[in-house]
C-alpha atoms as a PDB file:
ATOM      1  CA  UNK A   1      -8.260 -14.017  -9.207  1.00  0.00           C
ATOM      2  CA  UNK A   2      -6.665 -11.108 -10.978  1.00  0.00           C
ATOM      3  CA  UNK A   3      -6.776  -7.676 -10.423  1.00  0.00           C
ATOM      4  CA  UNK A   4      -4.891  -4.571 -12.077  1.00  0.00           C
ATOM      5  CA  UNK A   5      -4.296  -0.839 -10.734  1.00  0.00           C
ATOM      6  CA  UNK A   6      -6.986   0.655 -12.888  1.00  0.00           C
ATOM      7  CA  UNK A   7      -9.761  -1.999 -12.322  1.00  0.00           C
ATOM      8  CA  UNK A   8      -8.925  -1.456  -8.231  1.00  0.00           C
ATOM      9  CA  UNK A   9      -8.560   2.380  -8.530  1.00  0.00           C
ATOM     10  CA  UNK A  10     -12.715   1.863 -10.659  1.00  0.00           C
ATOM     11  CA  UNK A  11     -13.851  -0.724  -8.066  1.00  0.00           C
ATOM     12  CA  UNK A  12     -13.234   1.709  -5.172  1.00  0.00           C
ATOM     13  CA  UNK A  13     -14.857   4.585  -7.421  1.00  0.00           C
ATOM     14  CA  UNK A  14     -17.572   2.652  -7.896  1.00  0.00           C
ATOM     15  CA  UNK A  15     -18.019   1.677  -4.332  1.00  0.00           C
ATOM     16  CA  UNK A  16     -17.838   4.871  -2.973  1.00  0.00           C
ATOM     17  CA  UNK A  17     -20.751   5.877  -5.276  1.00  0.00           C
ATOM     18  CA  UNK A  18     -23.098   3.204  -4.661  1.00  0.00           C
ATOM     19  CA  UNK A  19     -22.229   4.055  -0.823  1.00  0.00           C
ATOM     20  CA  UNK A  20     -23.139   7.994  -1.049  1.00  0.00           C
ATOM     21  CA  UNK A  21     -26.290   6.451  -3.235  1.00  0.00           C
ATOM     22  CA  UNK A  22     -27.287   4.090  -0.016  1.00  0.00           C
ATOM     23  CA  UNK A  23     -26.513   6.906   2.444  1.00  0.00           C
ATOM     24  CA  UNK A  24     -29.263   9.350   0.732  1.00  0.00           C
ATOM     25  CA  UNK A  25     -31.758   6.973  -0.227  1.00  0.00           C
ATOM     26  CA  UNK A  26     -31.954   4.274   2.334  1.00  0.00           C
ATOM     27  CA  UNK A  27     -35.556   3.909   3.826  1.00  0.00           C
ATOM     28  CA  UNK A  28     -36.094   1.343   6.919  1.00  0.00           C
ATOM     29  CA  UNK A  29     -39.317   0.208   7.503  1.00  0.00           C
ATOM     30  CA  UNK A  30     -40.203  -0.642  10.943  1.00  0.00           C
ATOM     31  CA  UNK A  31     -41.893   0.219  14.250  1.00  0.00           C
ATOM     32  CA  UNK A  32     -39.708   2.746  16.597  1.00  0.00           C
ATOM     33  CA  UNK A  33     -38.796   0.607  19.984  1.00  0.00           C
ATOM     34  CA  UNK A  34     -39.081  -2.848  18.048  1.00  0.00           C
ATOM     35  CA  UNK A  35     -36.703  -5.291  17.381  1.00  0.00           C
ATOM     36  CA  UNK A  36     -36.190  -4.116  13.711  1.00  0.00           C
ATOM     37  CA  UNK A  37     -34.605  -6.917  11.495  1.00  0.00           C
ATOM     38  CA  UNK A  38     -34.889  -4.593   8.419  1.00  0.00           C
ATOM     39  CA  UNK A  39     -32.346  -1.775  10.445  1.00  0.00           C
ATOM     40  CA  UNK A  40     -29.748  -4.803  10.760  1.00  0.00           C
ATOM     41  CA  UNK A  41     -30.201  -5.508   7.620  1.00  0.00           C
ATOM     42  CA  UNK A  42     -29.579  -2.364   6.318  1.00  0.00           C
ATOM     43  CA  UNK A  43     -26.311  -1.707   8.829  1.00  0.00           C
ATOM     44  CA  UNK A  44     -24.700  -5.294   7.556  1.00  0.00           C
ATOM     45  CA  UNK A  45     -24.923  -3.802   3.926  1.00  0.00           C
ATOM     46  CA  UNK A  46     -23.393  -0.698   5.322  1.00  0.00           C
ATOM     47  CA  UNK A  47     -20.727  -3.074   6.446  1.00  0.00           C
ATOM     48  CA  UNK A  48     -20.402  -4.579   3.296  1.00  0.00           C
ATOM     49  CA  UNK A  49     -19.577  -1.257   1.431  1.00  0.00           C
ATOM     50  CA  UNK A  50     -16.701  -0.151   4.062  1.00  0.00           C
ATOM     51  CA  UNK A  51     -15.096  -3.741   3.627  1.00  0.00           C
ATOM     52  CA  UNK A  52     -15.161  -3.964  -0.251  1.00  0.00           C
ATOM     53  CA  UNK A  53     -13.511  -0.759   0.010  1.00  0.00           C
ATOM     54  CA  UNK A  54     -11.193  -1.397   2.327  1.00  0.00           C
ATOM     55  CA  UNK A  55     -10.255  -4.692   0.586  1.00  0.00           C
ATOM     56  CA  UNK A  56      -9.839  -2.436  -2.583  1.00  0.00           C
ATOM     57  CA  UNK A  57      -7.111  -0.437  -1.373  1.00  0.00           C
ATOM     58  CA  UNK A  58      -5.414  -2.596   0.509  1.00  0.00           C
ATOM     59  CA  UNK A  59      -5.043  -4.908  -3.105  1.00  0.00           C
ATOM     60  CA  UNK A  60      -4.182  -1.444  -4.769  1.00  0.00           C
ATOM     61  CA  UNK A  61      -1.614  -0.975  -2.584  1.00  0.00           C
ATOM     62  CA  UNK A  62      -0.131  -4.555  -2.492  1.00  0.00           C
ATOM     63  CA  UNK A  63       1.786  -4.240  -6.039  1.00  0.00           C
ATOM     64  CA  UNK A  64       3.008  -7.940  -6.009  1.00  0.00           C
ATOM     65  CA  UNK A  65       0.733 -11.037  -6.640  1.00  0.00           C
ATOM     66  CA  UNK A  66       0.094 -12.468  -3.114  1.00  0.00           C
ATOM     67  CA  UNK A  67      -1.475 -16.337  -2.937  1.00  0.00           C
ATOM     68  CA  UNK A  68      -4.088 -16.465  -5.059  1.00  0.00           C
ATOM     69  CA  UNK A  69      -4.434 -13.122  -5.818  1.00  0.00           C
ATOM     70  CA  UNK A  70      -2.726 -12.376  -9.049  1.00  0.00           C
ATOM     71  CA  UNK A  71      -1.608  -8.746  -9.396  1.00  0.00           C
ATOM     72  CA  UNK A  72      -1.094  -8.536 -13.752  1.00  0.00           C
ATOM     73  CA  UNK A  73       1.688  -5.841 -13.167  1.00  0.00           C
ATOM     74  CA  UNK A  74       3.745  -8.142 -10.786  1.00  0.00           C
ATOM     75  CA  UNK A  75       4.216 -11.390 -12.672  1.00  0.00           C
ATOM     76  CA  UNK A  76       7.783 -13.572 -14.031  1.00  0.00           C
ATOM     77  CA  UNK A  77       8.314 -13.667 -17.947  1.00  0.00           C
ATOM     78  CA  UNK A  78       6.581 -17.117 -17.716  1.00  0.00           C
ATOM     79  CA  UNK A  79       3.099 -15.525 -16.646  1.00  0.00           C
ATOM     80  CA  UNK A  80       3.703 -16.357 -13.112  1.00  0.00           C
ATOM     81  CA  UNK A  81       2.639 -14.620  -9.538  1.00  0.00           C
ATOM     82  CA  UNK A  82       5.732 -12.875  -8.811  1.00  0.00           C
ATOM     83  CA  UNK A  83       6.668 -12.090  -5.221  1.00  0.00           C
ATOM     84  CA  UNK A  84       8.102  -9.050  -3.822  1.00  0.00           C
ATOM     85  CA  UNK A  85       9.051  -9.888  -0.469  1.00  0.00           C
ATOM     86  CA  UNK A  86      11.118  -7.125  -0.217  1.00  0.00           C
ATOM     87  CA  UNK A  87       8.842  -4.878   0.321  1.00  0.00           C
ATOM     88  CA  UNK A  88       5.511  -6.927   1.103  1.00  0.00           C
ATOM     89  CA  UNK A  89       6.826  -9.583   4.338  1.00  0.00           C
ATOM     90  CA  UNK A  90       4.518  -7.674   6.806  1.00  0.00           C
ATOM     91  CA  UNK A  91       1.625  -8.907   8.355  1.00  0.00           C
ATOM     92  CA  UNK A  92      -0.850  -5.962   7.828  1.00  0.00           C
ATOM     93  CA  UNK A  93      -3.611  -4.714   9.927  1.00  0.00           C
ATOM     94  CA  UNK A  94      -6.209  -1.835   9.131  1.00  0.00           C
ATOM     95  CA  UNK A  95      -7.889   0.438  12.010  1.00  0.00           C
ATOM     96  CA  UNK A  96     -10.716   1.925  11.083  1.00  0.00           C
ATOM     97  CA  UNK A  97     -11.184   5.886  11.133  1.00  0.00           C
ATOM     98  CA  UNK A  98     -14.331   7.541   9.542  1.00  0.00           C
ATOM     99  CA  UNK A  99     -15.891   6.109   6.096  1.00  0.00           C
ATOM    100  CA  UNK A 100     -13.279   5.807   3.742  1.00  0.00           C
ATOM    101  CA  UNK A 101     -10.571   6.385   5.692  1.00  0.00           C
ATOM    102  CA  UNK A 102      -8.156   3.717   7.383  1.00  0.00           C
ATOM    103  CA  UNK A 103      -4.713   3.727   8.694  1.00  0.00           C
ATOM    104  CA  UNK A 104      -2.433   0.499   8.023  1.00  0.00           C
ATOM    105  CA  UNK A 105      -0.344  -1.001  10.501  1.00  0.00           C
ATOM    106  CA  UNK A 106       2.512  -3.091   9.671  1.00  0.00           C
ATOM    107  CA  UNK A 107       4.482  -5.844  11.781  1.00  0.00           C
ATOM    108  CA  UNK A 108       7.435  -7.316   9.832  1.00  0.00           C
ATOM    109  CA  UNK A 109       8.128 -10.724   9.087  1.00  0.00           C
ATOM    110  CA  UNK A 110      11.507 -12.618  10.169  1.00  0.00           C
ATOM    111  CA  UNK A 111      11.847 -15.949   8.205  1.00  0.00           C
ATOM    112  CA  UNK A 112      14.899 -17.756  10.312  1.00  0.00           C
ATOM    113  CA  UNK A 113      14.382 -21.253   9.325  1.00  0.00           C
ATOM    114  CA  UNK A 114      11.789 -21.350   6.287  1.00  0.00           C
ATOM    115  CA  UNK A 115      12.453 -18.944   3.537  1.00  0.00           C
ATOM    116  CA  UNK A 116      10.336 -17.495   1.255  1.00  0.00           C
ATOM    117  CA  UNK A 117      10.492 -18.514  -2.289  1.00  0.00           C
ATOM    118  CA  UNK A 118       9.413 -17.823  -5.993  1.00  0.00           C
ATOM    119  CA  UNK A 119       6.775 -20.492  -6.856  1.00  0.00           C
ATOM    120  CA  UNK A 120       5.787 -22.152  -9.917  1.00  0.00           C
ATOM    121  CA  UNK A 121       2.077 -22.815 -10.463  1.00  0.00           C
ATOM    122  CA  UNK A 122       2.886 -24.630 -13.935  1.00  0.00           C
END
């Protein structure tokens, strides 16, 4: 999977379009005080639009390829995922504010016995 800094920076663009665009024209059918399967509905693809978002920036802000996630700016002369563990050996969690807005949490990784390493796909 490869991703870039201006297809990311579109993606969440776009995304934050088609979420104003649900916002202001979603109808729900239904009957008030009934089990309304349409309203769930409706509140997963909510969901949906605050996680692609979210998964957006966190990738735009990751500038190294990470697994299978190939980042195009962070790769080796031979075409391959390059790490930067540097700056990226965190384990990363987001909290949730309003729409649009999260704040990242970090927790550092300490490798004592295993260490990571530059792989080779090829």
């Amino acid at each position: 999977m490869g991703r870039n800094e201006q297809n990311l920076t579109e993606a969440i663009s776009e995304i934050k379009a088609i979420r104003e665009e649900f916002w202001k024209d979603v109808r729900i059918p239904g009957i008030q005080n009934e089990l309304n399967t349409e309203l769930e509905k409706a509140g997963r693809v909510a969901d949906f639009l605050e996680l692609g978002e979210l998964m957006c920036k966190d990738a735009l802000m990751r500038k190294e390829s990470c697994g299978g996630h190939f980042r195009e700016e962070s790769q080796t002369p031979d075409g391959e995922a390059k790490r930067d563990d540097d700056n990226f050996s965190y384990v990363a969690a987001w909290e949730f504010k309003e729409a649009g807005n999260w704040e990242l949490h970090k927790e550092e990784l300490v490798f004592d016995v295993v260490h990571p390493t530059q792989r080779s796909y090829k």
